[in-house]
N, C-alpha and C. Protein backbone atom coordinates (compact mmCIF):
# COMPACT_ATOMS: atom_id res chain seq x y z
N UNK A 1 0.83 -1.18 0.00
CA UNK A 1 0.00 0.00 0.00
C UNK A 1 0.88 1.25 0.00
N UNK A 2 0.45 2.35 -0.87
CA UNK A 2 1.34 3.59 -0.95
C UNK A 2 0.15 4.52 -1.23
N UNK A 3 0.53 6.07 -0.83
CA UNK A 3 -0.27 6.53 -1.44
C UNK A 3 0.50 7.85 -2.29
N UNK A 4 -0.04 8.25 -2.81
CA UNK A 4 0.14 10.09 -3.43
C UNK A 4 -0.36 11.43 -3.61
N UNK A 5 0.51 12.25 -3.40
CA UNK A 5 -0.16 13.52 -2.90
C UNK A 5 0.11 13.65 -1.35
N UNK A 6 -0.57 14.73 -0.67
CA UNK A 6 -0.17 14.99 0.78
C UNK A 6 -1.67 15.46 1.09
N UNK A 7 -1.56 15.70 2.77
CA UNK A 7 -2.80 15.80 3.06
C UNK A 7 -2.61 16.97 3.81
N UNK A 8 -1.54 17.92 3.57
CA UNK A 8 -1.63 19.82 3.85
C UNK A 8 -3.20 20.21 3.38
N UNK A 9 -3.50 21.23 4.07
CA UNK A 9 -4.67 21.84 3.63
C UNK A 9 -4.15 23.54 3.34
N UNK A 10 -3.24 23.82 4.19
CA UNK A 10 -3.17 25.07 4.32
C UNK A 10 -2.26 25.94 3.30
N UNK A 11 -1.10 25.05 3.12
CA UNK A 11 -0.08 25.69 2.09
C UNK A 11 -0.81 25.39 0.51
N UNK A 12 -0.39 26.49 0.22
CA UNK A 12 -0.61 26.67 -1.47
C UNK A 12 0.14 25.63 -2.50
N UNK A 13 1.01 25.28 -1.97
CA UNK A 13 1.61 24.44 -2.67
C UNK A 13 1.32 22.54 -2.52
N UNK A 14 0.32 22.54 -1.81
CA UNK A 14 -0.45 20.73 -1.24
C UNK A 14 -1.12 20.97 -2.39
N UNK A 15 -0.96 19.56 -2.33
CA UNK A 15 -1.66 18.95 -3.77
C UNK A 15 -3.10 19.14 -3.89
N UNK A 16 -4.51 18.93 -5.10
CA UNK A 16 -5.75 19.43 -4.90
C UNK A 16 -6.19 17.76 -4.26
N UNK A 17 -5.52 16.56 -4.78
CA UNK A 17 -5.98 15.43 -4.47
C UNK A 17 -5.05 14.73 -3.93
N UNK A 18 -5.39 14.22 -2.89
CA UNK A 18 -4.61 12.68 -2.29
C UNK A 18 -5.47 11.19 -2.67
N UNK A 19 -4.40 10.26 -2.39
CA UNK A 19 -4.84 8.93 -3.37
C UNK A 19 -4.19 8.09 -2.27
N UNK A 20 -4.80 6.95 -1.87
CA UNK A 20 -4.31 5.65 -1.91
C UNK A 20 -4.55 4.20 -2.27
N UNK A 21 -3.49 3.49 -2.64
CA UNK A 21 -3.34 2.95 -3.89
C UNK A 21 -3.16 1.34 -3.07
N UNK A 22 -3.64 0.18 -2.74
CA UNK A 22 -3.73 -0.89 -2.46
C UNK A 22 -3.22 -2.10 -3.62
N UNK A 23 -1.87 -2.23 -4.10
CA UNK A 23 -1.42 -3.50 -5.08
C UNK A 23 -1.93 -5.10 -4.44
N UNK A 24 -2.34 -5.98 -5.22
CA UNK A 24 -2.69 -7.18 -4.41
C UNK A 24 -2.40 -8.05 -5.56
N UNK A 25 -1.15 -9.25 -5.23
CA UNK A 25 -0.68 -10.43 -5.93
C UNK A 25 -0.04 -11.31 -5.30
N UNK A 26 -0.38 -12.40 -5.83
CA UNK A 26 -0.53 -13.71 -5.06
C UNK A 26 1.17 -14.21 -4.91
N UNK A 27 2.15 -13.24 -5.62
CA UNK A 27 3.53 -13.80 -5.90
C UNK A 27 4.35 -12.45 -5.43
N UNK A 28 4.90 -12.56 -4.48
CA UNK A 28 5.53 -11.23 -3.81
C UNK A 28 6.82 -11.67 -4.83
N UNK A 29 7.67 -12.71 -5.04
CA UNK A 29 8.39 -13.25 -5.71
C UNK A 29 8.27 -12.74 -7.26
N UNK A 30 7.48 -12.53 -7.81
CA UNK A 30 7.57 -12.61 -9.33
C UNK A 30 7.30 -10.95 -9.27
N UNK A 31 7.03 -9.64 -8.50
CA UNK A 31 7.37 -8.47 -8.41
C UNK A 31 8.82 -7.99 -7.88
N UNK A 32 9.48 -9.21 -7.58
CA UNK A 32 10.80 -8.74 -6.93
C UNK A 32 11.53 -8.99 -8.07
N UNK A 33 11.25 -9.86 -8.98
CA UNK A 33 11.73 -10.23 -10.25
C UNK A 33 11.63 -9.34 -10.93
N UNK A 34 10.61 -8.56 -11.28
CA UNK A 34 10.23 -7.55 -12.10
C UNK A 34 10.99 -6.18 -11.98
N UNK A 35 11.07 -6.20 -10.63
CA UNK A 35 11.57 -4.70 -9.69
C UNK A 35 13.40 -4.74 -10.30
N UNK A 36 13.91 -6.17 -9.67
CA UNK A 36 14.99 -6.63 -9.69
C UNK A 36 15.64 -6.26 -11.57
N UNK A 37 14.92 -6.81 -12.41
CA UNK A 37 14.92 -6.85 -13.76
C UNK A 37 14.66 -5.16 -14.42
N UNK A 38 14.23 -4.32 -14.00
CA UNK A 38 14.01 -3.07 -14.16
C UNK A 38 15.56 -2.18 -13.54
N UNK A 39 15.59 -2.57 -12.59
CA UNK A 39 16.74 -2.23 -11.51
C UNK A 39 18.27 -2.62 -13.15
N UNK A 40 18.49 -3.93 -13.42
CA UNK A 40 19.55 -4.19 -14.00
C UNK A 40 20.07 -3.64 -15.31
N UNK A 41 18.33 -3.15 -15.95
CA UNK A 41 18.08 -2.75 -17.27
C UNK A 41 18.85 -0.69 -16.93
N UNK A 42 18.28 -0.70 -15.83
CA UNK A 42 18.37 1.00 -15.62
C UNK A 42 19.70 1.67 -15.19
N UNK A 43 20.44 0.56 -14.65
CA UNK A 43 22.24 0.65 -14.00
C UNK A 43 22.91 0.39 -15.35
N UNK A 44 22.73 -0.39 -16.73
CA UNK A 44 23.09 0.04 -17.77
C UNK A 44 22.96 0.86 -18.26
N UNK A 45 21.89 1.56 -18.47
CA UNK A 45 21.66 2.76 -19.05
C UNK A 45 22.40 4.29 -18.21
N UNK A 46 22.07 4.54 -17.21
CA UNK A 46 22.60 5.27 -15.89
C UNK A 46 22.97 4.72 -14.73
N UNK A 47 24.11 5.59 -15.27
CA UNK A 47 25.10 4.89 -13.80
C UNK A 47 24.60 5.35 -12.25
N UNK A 48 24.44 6.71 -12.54
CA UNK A 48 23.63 6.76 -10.94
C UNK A 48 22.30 6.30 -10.95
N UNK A 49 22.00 5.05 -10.66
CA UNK A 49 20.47 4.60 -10.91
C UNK A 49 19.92 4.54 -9.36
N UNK A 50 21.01 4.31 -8.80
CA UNK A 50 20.08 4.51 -7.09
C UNK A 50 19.91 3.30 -6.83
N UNK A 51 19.26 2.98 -5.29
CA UNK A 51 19.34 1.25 -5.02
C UNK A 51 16.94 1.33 -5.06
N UNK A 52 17.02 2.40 -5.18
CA UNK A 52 15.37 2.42 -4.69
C UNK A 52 14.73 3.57 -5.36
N UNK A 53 13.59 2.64 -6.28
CA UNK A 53 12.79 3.34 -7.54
C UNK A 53 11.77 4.29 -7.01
N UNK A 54 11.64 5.53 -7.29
CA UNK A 54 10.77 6.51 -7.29
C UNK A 54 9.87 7.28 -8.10
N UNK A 55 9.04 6.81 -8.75
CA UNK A 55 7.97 7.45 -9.88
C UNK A 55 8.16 8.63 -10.32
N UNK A 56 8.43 9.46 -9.35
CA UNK A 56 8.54 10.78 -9.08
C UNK A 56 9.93 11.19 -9.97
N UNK A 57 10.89 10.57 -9.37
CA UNK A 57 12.25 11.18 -9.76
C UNK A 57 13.05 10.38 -11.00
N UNK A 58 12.25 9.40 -11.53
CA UNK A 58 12.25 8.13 -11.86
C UNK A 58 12.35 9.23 -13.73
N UNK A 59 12.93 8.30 -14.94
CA UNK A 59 13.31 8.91 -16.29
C UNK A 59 11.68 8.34 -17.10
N UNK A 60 11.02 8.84 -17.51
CA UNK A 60 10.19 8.48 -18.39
C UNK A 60 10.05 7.20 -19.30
N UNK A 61 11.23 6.69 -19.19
CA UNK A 61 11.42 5.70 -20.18
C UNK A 61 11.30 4.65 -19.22
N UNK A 62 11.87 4.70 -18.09
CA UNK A 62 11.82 3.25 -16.72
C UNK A 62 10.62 3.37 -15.95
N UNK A 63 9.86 4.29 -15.70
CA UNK A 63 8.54 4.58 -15.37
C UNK A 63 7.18 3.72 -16.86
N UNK A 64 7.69 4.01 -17.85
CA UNK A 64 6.88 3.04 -19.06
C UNK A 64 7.36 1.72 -18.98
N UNK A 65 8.30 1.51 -19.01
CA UNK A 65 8.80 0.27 -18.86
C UNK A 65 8.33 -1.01 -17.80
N UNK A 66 8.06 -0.67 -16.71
CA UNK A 66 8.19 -0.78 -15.35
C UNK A 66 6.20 -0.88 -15.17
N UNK A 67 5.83 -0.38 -15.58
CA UNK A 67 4.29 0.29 -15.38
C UNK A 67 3.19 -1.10 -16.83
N UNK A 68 4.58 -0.80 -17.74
CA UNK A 68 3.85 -2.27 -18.73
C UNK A 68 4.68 -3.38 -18.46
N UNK A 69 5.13 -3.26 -17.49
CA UNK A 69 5.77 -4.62 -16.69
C UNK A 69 4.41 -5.06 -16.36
N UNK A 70 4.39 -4.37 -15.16
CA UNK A 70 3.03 -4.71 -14.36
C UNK A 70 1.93 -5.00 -14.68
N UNK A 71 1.56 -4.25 -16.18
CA UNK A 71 0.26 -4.49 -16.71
C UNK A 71 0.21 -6.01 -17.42
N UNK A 72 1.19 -6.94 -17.63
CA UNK A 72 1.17 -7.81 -17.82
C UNK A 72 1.54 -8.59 -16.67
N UNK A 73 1.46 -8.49 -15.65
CA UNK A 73 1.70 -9.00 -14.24
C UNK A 73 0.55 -9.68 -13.87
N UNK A 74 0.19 -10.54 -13.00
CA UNK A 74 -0.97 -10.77 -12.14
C UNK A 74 -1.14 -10.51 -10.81
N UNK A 75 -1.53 -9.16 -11.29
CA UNK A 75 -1.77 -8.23 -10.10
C UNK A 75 -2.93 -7.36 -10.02
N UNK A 76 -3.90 -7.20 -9.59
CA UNK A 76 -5.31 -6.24 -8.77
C UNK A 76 -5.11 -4.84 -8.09
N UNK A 77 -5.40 -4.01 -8.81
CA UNK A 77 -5.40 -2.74 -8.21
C UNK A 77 -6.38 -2.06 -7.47
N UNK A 78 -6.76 -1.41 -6.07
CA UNK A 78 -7.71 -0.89 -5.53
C UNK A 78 -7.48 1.01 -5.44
N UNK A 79 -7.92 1.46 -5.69
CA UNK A 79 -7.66 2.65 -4.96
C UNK A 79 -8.93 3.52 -4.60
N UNK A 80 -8.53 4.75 -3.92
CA UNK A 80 -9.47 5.56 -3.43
C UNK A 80 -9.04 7.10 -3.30
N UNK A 81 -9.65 7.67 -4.07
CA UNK A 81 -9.07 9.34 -4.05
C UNK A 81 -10.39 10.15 -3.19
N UNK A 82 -9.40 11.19 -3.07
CA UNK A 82 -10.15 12.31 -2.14
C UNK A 82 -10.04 13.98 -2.71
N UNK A 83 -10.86 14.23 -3.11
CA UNK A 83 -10.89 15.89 -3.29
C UNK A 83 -11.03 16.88 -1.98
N UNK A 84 -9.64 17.46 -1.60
CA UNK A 84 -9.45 17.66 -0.51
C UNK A 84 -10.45 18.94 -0.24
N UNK A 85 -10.16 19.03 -0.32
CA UNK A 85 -11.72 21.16 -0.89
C UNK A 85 -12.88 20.38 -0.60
N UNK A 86 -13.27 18.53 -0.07
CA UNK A 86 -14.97 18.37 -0.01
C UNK A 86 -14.74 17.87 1.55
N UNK A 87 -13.27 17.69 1.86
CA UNK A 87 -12.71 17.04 3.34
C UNK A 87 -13.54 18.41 4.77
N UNK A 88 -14.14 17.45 5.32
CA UNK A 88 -14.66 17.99 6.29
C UNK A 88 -13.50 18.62 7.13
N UNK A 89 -13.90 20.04 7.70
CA UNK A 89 -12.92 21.04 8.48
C UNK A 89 -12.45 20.39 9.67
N UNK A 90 -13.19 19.72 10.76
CA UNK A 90 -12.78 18.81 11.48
C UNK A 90 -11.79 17.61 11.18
N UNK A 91 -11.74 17.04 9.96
CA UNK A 91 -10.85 16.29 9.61
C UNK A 91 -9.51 16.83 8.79
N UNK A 92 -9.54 18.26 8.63
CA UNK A 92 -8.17 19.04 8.07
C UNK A 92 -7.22 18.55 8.95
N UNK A 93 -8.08 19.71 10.04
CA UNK A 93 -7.05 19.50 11.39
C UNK A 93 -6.07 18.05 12.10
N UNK A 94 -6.88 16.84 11.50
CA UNK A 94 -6.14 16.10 12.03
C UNK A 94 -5.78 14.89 11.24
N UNK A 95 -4.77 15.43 10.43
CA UNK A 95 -4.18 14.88 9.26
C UNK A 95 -4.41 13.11 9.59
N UNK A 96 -3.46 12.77 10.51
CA UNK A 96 -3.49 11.22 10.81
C UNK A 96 -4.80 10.44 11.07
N UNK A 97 -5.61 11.03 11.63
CA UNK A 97 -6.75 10.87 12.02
C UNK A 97 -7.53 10.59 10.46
N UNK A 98 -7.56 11.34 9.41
CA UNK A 98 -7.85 11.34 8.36
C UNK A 98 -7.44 10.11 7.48
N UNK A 99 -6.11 10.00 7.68
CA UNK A 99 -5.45 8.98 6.72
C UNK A 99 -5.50 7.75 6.97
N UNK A 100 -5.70 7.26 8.69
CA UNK A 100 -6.69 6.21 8.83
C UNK A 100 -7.65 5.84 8.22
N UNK A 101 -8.69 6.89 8.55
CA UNK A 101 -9.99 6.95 8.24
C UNK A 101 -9.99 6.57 6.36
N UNK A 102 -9.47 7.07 5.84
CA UNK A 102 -9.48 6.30 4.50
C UNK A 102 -9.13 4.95 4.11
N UNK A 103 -8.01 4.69 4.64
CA UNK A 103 -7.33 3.50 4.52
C UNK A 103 -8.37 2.35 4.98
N UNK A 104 -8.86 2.88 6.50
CA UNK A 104 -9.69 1.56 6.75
C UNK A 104 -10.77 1.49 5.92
N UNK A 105 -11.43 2.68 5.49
CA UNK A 105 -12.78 2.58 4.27
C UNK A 105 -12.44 1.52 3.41
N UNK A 106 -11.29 1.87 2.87
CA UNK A 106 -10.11 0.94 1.58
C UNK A 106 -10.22 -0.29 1.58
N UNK A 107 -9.82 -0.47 2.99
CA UNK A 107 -9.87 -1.91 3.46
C UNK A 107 -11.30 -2.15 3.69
N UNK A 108 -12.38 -1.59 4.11
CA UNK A 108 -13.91 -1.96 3.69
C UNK A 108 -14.06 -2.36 2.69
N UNK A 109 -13.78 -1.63 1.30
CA UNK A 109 -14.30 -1.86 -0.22
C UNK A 109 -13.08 -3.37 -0.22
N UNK A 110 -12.19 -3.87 -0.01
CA UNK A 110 -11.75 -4.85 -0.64
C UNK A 110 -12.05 -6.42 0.27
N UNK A 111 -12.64 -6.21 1.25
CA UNK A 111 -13.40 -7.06 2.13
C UNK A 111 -14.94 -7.18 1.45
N UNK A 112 -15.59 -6.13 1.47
CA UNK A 112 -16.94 -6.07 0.43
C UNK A 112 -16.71 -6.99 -0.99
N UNK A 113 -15.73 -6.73 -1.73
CA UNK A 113 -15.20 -6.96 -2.75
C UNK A 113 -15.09 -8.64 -3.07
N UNK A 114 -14.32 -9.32 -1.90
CA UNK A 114 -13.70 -10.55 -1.82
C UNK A 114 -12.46 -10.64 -2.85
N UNK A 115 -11.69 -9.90 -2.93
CA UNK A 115 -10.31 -9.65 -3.06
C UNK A 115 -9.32 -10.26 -2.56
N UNK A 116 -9.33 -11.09 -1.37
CA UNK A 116 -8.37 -11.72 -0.54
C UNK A 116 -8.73 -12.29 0.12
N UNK A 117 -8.31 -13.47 0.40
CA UNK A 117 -9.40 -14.78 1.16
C UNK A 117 -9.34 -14.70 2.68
N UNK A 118 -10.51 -14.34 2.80
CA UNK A 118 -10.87 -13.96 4.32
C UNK A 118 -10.52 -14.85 5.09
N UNK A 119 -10.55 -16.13 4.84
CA UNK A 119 -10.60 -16.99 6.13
C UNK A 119 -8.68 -17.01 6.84
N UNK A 120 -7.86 -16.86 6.04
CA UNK A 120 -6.54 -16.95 6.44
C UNK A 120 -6.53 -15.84 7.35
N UNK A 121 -5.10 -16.23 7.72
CA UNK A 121 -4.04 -14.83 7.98
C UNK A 121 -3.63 -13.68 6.35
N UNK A 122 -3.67 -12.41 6.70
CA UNK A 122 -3.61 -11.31 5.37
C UNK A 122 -2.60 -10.49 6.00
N UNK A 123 -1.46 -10.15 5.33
CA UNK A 123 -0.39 -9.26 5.45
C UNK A 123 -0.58 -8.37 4.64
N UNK A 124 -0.72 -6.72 4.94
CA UNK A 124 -0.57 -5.64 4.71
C UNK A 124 0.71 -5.03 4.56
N UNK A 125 1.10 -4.85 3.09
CA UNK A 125 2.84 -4.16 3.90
C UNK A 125 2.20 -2.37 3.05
N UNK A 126 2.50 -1.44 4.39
CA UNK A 126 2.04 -0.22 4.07
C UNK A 126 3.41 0.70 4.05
N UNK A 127 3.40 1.24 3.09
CA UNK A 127 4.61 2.49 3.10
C UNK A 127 4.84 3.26 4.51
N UNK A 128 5.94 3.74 4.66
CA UNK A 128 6.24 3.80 6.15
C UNK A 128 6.76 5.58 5.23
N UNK A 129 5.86 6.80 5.60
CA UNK A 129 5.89 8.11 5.22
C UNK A 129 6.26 8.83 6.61
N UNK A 130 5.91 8.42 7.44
CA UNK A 130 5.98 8.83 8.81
C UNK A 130 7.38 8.62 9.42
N UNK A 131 8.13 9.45 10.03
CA UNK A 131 9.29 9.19 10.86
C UNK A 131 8.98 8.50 12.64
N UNK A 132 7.67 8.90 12.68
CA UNK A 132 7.09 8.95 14.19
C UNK A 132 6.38 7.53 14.43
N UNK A 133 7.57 7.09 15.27
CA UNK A 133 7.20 5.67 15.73
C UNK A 133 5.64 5.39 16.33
N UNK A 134 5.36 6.27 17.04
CA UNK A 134 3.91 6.56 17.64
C UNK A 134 2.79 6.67 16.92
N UNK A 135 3.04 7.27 15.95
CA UNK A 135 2.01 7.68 14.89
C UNK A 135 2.16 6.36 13.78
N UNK A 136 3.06 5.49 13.85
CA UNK A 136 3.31 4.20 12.77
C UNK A 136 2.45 3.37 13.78
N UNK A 137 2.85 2.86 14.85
CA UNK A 137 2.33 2.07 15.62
C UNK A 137 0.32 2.10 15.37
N UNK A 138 0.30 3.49 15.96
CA UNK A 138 -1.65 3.82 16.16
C UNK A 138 -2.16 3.52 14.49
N UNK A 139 -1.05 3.97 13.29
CA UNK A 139 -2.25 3.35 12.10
C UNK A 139 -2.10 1.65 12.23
N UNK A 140 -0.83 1.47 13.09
CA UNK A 140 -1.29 -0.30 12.34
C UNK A 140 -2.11 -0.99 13.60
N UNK A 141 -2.58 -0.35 14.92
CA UNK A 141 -3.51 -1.54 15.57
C UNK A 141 -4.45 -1.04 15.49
N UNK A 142 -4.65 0.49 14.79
CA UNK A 142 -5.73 1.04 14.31
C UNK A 142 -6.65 0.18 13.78
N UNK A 143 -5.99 -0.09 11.98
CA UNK A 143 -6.22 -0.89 10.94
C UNK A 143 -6.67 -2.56 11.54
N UNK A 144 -5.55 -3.23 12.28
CA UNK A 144 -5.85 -4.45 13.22
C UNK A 144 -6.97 -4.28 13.80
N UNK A 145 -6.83 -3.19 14.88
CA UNK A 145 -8.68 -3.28 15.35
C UNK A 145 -9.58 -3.52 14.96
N UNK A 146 -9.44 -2.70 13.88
CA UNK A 146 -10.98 -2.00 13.32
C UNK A 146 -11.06 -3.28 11.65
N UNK A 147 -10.81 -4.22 11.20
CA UNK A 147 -10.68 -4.81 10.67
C UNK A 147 -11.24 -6.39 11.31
N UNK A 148 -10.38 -6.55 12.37
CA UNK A 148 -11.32 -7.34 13.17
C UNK A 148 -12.04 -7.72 14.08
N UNK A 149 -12.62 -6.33 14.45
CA UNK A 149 -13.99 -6.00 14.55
C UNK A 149 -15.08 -6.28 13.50
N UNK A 150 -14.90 -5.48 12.90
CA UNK A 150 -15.62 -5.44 11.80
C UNK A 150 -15.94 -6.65 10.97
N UNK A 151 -14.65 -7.23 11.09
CA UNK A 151 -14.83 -8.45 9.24
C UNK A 151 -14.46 -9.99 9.84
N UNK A 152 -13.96 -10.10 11.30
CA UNK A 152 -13.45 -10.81 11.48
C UNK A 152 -11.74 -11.14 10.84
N UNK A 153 -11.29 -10.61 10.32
CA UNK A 153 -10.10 -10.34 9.88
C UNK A 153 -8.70 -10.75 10.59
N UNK A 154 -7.84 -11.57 10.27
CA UNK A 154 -6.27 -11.69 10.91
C UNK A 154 -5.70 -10.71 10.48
N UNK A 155 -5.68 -9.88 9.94
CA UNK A 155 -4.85 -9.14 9.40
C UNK A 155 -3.55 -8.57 10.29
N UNK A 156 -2.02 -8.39 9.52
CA UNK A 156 -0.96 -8.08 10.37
C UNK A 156 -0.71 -7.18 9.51
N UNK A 157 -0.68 -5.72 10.07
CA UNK A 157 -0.30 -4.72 9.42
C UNK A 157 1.38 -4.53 9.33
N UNK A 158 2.29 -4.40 8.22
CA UNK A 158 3.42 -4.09 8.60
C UNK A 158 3.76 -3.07 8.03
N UNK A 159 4.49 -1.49 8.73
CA UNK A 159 5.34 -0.42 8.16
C UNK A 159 6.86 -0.49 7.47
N UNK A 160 6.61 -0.74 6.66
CA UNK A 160 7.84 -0.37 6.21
C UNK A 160 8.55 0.37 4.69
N UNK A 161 9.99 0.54 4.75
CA UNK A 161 9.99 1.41 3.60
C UNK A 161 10.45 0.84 2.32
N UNK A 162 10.89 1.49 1.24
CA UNK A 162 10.65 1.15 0.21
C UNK A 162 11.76 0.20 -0.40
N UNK A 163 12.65 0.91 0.87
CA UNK A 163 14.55 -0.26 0.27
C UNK A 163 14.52 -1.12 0.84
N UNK A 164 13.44 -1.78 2.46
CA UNK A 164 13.40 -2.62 2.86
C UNK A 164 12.27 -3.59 2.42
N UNK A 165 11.58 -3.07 1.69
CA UNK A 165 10.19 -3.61 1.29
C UNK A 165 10.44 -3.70 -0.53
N UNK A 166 10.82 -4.29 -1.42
CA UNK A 166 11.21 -3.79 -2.53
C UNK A 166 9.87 -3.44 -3.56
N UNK A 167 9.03 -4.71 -3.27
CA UNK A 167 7.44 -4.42 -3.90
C UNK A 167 7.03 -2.73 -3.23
N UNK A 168 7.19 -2.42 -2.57
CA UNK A 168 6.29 -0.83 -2.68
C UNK A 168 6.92 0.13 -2.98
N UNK A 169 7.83 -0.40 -4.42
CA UNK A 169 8.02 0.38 -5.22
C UNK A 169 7.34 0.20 -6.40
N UNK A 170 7.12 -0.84 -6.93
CA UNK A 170 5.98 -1.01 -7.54
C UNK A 170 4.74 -0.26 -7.47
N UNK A 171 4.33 -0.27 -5.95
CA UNK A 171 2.94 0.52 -6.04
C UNK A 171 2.99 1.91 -5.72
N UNK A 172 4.32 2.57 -5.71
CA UNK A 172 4.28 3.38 -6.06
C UNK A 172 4.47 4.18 -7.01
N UNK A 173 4.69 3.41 -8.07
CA UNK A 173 4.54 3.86 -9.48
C UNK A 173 2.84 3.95 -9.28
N UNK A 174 2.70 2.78 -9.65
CA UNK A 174 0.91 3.06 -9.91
C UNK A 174 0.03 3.87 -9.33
N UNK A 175 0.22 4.31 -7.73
CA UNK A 175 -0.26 5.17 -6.99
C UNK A 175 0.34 6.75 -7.76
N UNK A 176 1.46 6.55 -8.28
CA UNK A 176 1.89 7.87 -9.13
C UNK A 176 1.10 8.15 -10.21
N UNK A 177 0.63 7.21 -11.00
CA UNK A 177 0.13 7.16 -12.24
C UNK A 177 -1.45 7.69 -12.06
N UNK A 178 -1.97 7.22 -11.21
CA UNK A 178 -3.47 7.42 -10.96
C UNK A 178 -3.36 8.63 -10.34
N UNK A 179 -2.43 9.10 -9.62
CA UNK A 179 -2.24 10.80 -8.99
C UNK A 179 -2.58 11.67 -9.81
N UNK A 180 -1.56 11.34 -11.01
CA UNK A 180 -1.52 12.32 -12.11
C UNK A 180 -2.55 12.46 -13.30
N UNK A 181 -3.45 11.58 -13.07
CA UNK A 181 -4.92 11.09 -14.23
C UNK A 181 -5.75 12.31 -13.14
N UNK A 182 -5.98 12.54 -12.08
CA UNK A 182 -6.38 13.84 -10.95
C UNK A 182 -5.83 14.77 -10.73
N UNK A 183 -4.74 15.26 -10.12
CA UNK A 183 -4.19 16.02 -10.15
C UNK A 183 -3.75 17.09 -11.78
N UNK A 184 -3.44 16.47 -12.62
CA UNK A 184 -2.73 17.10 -13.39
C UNK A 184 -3.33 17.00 -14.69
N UNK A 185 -4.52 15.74 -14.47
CA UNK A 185 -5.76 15.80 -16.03
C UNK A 185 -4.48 14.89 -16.99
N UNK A 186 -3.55 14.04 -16.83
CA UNK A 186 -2.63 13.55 -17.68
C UNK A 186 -3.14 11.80 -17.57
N UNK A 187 -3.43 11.75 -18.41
CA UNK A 187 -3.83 10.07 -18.05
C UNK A 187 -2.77 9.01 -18.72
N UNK A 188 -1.31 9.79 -19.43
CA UNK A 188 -0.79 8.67 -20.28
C UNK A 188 -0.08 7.75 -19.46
N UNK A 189 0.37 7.37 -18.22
CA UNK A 189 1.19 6.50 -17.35
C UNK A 189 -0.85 5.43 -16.65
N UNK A 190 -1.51 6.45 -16.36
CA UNK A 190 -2.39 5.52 -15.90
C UNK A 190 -2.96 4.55 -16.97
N UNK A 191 -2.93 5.06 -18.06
CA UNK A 191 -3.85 4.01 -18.98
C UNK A 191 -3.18 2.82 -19.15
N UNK A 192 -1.89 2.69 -19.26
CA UNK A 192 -0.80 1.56 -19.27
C UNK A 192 -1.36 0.29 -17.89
N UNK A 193 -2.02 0.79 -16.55
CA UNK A 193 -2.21 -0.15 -15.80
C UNK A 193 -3.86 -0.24 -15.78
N UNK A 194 -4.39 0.79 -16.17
CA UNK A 194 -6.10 0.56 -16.28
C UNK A 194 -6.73 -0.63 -16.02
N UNK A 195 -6.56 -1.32 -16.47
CA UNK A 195 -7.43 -2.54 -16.97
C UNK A 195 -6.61 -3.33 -15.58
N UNK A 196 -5.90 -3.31 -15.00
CA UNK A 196 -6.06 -4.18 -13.62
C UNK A 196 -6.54 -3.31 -12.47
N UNK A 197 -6.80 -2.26 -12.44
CA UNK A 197 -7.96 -1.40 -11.57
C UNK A 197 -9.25 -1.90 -11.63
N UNK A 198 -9.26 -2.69 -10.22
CA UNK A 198 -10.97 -3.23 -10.07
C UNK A 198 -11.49 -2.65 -9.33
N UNK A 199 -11.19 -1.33 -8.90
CA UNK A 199 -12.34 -0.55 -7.99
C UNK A 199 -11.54 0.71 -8.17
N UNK A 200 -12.10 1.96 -8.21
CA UNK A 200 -11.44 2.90 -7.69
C UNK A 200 -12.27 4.68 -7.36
N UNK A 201 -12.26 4.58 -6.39
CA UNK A 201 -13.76 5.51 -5.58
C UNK A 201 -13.07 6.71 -5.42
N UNK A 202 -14.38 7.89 -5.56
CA UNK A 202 -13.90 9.02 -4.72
C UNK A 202 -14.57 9.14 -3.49
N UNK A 203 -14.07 9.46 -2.70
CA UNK A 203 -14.36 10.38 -1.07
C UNK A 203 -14.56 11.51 -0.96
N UNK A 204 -15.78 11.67 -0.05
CA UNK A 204 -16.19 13.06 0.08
C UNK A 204 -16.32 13.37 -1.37
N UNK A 205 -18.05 13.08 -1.38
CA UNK A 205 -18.09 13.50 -2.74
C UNK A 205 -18.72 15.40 -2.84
């Protein structure tokens, strides 16, 4: 799980939309392959290629590459955007409080859905944006709680980042791609993964 965009309200320069972006495949293995294989292709080409892929800072050509990797992958996309201008004033104020509150919706629609087989144990690995151990901790027994409560759910939430986690770099391409189909009205990186997007909602309509 990754998301894109920020959830500032006040500075002029926060994005108009935030997004988060839920990847789901049955082979953590055959995205490390992919990641791995992108990684070998891109240290030929440029030598400073970095150990850890970023959409953002990432060359146009390894962002296409990488994005119709995936689209031939077997992999399920969820996401959920928010038009921050419809975000209730009570929930400006409390950014974290907010970014829960979506995520677990998220995790509503893909439980509704049957996306992932309820009856097991389900591992979550969520991008780790936060430096604040405190604030990492409360989204993941947050998410644990309120998951199984709700759904009956095992779920084990885990934080982590993107050089230790190599798949959520993957989804953060795609969480990039669908940013920019909102934010910026550019749909040419999202249409490349389209067609494995099986849900994708707005909030606060």
């Amino acid at each position: 799980m990754d998301e894109s965009g920020d959830l500032g309200f006040s500075n002029s320069k926060s994005s108009k939309y935030f997004i988060v972006t839920i990847l789901f495949s049955k082979s953590i293995r055959s995205l490390e392959k992919l990641l791995s294989s992108i990684h070998r292709n891109r240290r030929k080409k440029f030598k400073k290629s970095g150990k850890v892929l970023h959409a953002y800072h990432t060359e146009p050509e390894t962002r296409i590459r990488l994005l119709k990797k995936l689209s031939s992958n077997n992999i399920k996309i969820m996401t959920i955007y928010l038009n921050k201008s419809k975000v209730h004033t009570h929930l400006q104020e409390e950014q974290h409080v907010l970014y829960n509150f979506v995520t677990n919706i998220l995790l509503d629609r893909i439980y509704t859905r049957k996306l992932i087989p309820i009856e097991g144990k389900i591992t979550l690995i969520a991008s780790r944006k936060d430096t604040n151990k405190f604030l990492n901790g409360n989204f993941k027994s947050y998410l644990e709680h309120q998951t199984s409560k709700n759904h009956k759910l095992k779920l084990t939430v885990l934080v982590q980042t993107a050089q230790r986690e190599k798949c959520l770099q993957a989804v953060d391409f795609v969480s990039w791609a669908i940013f920019r189909k909102y934010e910026f009205k550019d749909k040419y990186y999202y249409e490349m993964i389209k067609g494995k997007i099986v849900e994708e909602n707005l909030l606060f309509k």
